[in-house]
Protein backbone atom coordinates (compact mmCIF):
# COMPACT_ATOMS: atom_id res chain seq x y z
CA UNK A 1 -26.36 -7.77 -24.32
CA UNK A 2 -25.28 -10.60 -26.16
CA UNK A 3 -22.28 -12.83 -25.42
CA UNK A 4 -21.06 -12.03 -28.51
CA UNK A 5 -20.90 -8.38 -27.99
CA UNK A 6 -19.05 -8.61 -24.61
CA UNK A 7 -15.45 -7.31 -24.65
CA UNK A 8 -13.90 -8.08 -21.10
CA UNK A 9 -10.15 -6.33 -22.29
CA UNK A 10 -8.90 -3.94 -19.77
CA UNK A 11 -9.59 -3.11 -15.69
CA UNK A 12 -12.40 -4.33 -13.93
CA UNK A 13 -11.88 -3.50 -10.10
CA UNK A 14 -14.18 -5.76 -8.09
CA UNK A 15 -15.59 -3.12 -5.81
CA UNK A 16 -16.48 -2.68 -1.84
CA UNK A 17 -20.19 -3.10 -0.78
CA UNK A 18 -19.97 0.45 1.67
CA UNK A 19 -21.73 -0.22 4.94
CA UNK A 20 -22.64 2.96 7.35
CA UNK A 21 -21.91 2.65 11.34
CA UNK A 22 -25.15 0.78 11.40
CA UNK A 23 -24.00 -2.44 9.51
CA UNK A 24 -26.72 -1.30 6.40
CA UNK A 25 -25.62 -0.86 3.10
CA UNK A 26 -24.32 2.90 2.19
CA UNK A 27 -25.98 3.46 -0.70
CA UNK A 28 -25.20 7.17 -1.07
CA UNK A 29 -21.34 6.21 -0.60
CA UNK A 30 -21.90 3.51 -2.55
CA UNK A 31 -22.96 6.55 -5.75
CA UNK A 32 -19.80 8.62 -5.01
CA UNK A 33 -17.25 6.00 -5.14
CA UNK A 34 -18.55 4.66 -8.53
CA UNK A 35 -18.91 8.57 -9.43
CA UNK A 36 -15.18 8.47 -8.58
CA UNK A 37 -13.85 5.80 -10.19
CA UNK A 38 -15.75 6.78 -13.87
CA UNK A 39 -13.54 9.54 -14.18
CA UNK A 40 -10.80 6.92 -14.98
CA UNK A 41 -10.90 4.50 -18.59
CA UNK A 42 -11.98 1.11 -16.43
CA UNK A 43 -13.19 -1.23 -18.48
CA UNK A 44 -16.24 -1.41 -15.94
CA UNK A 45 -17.10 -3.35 -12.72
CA UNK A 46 -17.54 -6.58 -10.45
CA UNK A 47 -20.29 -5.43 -8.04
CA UNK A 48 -21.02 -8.37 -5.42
CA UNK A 49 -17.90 -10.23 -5.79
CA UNK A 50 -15.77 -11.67 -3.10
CA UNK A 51 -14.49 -7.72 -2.18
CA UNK A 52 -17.99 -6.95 -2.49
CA UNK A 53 -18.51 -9.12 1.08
CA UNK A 54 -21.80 -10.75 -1.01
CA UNK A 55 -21.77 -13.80 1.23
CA UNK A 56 -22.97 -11.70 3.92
CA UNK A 57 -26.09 -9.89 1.80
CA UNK A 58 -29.22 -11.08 1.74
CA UNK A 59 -31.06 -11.21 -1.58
CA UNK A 60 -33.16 -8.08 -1.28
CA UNK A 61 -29.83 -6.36 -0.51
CA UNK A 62 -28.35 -7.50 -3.56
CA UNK A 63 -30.77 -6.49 -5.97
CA UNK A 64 -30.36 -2.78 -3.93
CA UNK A 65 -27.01 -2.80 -4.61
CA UNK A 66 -26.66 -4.11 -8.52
CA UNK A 67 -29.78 -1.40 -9.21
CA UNK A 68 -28.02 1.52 -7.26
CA UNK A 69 -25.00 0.88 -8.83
CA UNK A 70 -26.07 0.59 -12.42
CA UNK A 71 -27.74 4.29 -11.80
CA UNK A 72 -24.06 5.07 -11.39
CA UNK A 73 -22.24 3.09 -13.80
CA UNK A 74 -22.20 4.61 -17.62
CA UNK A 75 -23.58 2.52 -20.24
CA UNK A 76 -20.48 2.31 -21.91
CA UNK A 77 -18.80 0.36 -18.96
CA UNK A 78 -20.20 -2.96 -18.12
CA UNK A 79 -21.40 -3.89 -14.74
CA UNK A 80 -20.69 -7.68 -13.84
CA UNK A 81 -22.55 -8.54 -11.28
CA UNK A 82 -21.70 -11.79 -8.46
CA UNK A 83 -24.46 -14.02 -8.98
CA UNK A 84 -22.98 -17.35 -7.85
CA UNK A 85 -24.48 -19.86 -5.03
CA UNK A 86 -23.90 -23.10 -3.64
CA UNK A 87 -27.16 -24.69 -5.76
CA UNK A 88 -27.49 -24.77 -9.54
CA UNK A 89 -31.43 -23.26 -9.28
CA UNK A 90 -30.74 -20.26 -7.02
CA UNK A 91 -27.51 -19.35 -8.89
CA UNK A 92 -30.32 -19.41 -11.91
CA UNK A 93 -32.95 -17.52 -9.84
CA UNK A 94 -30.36 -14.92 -8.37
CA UNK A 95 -28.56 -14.46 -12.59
CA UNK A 96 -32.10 -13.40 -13.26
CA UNK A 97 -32.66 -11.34 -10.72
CA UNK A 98 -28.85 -9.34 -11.54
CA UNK A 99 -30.03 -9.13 -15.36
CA UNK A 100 -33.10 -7.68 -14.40
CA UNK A 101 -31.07 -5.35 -12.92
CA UNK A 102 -29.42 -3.87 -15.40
CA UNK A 103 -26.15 -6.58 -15.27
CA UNK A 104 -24.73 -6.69 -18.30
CA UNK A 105 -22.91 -10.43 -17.32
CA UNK A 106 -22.68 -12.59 -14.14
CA UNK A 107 -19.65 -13.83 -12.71
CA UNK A 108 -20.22 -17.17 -11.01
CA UNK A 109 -18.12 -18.86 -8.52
CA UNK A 110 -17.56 -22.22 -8.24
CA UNK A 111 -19.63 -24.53 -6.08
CA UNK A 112 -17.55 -25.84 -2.94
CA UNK A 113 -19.66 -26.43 -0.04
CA UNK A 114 -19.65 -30.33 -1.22
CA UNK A 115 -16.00 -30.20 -2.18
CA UNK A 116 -15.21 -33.61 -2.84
CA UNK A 117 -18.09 -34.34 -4.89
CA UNK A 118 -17.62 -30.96 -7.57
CA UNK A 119 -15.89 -33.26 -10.09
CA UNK A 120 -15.48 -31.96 -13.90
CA UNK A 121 -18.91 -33.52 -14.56
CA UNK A 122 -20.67 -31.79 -11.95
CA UNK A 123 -18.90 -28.34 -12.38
CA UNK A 124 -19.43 -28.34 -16.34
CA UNK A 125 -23.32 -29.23 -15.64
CA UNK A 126 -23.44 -26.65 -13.43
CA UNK A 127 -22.26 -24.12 -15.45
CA UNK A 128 -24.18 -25.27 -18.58
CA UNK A 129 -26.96 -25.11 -16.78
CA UNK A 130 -26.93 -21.31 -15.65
CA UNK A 131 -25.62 -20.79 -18.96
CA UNK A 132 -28.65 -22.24 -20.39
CA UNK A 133 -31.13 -20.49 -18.07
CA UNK A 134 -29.28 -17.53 -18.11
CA UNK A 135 -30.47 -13.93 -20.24
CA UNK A 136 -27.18 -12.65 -19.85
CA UNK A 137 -23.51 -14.14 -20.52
CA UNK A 138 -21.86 -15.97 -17.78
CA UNK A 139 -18.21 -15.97 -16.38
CA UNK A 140 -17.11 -18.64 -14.63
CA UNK A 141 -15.25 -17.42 -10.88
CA UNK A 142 -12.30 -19.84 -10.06
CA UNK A 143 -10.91 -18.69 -6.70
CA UNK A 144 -9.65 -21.60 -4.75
CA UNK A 145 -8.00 -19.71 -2.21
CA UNK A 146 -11.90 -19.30 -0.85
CA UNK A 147 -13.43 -22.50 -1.91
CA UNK A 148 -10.77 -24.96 -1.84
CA UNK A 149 -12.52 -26.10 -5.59
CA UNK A 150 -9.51 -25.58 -8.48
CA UNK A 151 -11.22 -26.19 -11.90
CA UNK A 152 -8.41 -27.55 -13.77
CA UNK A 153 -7.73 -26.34 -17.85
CA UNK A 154 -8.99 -29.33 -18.91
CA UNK A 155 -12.70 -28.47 -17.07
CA UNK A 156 -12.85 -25.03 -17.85
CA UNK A 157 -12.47 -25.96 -21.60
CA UNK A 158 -15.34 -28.30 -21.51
CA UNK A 159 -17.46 -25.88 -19.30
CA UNK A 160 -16.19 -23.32 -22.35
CA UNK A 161 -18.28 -25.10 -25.56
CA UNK A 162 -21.43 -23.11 -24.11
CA UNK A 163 -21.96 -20.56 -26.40
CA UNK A 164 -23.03 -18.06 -23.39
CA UNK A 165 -19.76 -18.92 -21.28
CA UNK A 166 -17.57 -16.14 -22.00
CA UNK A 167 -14.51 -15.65 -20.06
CA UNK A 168 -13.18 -16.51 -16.83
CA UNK A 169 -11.74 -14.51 -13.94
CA UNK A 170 -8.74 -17.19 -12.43
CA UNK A 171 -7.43 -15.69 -8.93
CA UNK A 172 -5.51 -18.90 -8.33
CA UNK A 173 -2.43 -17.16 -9.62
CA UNK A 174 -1.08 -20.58 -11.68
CA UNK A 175 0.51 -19.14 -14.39
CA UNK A 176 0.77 -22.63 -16.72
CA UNK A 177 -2.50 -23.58 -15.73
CA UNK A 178 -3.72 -19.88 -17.03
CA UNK A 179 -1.54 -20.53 -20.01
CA UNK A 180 -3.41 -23.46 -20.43
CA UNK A 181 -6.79 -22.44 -20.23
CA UNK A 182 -5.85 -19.71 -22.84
CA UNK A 183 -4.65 -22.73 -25.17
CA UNK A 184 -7.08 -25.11 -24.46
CA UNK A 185 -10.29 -22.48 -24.50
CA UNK A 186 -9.48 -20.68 -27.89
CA UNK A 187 -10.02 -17.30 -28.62
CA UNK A 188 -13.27 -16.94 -28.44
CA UNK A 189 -13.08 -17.43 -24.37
CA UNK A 190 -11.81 -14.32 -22.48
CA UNK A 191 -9.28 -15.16 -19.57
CA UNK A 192 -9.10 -12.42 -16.61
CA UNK A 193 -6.37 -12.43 -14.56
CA UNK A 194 -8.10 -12.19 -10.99
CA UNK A 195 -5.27 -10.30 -9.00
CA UNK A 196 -2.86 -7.77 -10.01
CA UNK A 197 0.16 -9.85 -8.48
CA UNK A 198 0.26 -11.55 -11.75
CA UNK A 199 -1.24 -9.06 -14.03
CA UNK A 200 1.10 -8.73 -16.39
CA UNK A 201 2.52 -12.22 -16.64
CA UNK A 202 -0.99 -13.03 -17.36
CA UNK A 203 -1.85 -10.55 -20.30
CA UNK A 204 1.57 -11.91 -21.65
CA UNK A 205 0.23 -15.45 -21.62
CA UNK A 206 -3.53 -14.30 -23.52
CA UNK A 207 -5.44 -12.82 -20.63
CA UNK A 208 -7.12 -10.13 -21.88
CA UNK A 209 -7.68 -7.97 -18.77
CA UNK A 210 -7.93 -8.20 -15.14
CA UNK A 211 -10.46 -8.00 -12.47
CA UNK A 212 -7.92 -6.18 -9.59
CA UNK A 213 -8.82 -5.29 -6.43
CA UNK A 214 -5.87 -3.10 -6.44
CA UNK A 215 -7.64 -0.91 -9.25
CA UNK A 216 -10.03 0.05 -6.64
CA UNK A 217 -7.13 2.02 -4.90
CA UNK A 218 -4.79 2.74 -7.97
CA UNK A 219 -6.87 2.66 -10.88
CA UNK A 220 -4.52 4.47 -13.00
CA UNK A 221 -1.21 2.02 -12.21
CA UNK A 222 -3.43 -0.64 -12.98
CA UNK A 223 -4.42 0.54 -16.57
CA UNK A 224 -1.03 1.79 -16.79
CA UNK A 225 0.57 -1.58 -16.85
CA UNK A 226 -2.30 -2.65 -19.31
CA UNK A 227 -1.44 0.01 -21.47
CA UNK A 228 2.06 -0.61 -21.35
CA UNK A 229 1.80 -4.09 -22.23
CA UNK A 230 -0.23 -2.90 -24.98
CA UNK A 231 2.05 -0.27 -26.26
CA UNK A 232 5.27 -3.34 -26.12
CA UNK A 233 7.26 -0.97 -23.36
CA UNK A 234 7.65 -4.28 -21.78
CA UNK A 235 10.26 -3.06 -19.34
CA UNK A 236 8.59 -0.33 -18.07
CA UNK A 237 5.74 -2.34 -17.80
CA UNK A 238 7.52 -5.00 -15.76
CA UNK A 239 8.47 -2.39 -13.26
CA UNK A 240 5.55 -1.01 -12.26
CA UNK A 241 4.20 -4.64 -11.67
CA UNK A 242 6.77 -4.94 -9.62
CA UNK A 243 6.56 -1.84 -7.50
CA UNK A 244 2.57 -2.72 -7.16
CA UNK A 245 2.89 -6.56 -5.82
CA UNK A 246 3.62 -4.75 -2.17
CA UNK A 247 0.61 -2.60 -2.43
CA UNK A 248 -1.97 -5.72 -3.88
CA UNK A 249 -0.72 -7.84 -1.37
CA UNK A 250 -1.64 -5.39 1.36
CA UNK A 251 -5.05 -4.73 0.37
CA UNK A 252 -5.71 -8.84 -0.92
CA UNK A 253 -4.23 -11.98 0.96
CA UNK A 254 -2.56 -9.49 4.00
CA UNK A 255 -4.98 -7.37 5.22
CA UNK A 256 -8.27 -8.57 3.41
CA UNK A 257 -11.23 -6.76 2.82
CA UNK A 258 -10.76 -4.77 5.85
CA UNK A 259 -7.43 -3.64 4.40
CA UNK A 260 -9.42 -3.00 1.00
CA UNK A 261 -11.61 -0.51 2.91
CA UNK A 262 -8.80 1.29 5.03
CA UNK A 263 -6.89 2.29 2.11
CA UNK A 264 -10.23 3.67 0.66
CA UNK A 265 -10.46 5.58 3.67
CA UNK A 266 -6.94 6.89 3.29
CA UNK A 267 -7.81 7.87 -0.28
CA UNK A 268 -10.81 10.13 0.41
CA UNK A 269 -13.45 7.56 -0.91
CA UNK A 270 -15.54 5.97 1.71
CA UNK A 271 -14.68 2.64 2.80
CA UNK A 272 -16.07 2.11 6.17
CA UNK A 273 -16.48 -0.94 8.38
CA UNK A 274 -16.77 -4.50 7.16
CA UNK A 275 -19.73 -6.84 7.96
CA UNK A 276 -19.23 -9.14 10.92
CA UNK A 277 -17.67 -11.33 11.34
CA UNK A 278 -15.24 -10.04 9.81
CA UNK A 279 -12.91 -7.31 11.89
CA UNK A 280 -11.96 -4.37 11.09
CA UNK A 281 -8.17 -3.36 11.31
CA UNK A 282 -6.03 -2.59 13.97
CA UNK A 283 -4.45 0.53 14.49
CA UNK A 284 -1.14 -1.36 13.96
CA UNK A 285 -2.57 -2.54 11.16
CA UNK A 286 -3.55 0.52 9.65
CA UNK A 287 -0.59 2.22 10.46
CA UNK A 288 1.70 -0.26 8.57
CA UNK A 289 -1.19 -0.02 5.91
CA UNK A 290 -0.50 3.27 5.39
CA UNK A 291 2.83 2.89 5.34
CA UNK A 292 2.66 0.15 2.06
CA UNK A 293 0.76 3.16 0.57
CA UNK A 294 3.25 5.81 0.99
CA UNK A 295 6.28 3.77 0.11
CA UNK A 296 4.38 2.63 -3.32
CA UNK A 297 3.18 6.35 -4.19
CA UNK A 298 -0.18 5.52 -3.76
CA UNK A 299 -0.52 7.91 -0.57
């Protein structure tokens, strides 16, 4: 697909990698969940992003997953597929690998290992450089909270020239900075907003959509405040943001992936256990979990 043909308006949920009781990939759960969440008008999906626990896959594992979840995905929703790594060659290798199959785009995070030394220079050479090598478009992943690398406006904008750098998914949650990037970038560079805490102040600024984990768990309030933006019923809009901050925080910077996967549970998809070392939750946890759910009419 060519960049130019890429719309990334709407919901994107970044989506789970399912594990069975053995640690391996759940590839069957993996089918139903996807089957699940096509019955709703998402814009499509981020398999093998930070949700999707991809730091802890090994390559042959990827390509499983992108392959069995393109079987499940309909052609008419995109599948981006989490493609970045610490080196500019196997972020190239591993984009190739994604396209082959059956990745529409790749959503590449930021370099960080070498903190100090991902200046602007090295950042935009990066990313022109995958965007060079790469067959399909490219989105850079700006999540600081992880990496401890912020690309600044002023970066992405550069990084932005490339004619096969389409968008950006932003989790850092700086609303002037997003503003920003929307001025600086033009509108030929889609912004996502990368958390529904700010999803609506976002789209109100030029995002054009959102990857949300909190779509995985309540798809349809998170295309409901989309659609509400779109519609102009700006007030009802603004309230159901509000009444779904609690929720997203619960299953994001609260309770994590592990929270993620509980609530999935809870809902009657399959979440299951996360990859060590991460921990599961608690049963405290899981019972105040649960409680988040029920007191924002997702349970």
């Amino acid at each position: 697909m060519k960049a130019s043909d890429i719309s990334l308006a709407g919901v994107f949920p970044p989506i789970p990698t399912p594990f069975d009781a053995q640690g391996e990939v759940d590839h069957q759960a993996l089918t139903r969940n996807l089957q699940r969440w096509n019955e709703y008008d998402l814009a499509g999906y981020v398999v093998l992003g930070t949700n999707g626990e991809a730091v802890y896959l090994s390559r042959d594992e990827r390509q499983r997953v992108w392959e069995t979840a393109r079987q499940a995905i309909p052609t008419e929703k995109l599948m981006i597929a989490g493609t970045g790594l610490e080196s500019t060659r196997e972020t190239i290798a591993l984009t190739r690998l994604a396209a082959q199959a059956g990745a529409d785009a790749a959503l590449v995070v930021t370099p960080h290992y070498y903190g100090s030394k991902m200046t602007p220079e090295a950042l935009v050479r990066h990313y022109h450089a995958v965007a060079d090598a790469s067959p399909i478009p490219i989105l850079i992943y700006n999540v600081p909270g992880n990496t401890h690398v912020d690309m600044d406006a002023a970066t992405i904008a550069r990084a932005a020239q490339h004619p096969n750098l389409i968008g950006i998914k932003d989790t850092a949650g700086n609303i002037t900075k997003l503003a920003d990037t929307v001025r600086l970038t033009g509108p030929g560079f889609q912004v996502l907003a990368g958390s529904a805490g700010f999803f609506l102040a976002a789209l109100a600024l030029g995002a054009v959509g959102g990857v949300l984990a909190l779509a995985n768990i309540a798809p349809e309030q998170s295309l409901n405040i989309y659609r509400l933006f779109q519609s102009r019923r700006w007030e009802e809009a603004a309230d159901l943001q509000r009444r779904m901050i609690p929720v997203n925080a619960a299953v994001t910077t609260r309770f994590g992936i592990a929270g993620l996967k509980a609530a999935l549970d809870m809902l009657g998809y399959y979440g299951g256990p996360v990859r060590p070392p991460l921990l599961d939750l608690s049963e405290a946890d899981r019972a105040t979990l649960r409680a988040v759910l029920v007191e924002g009419n997702i349970l």
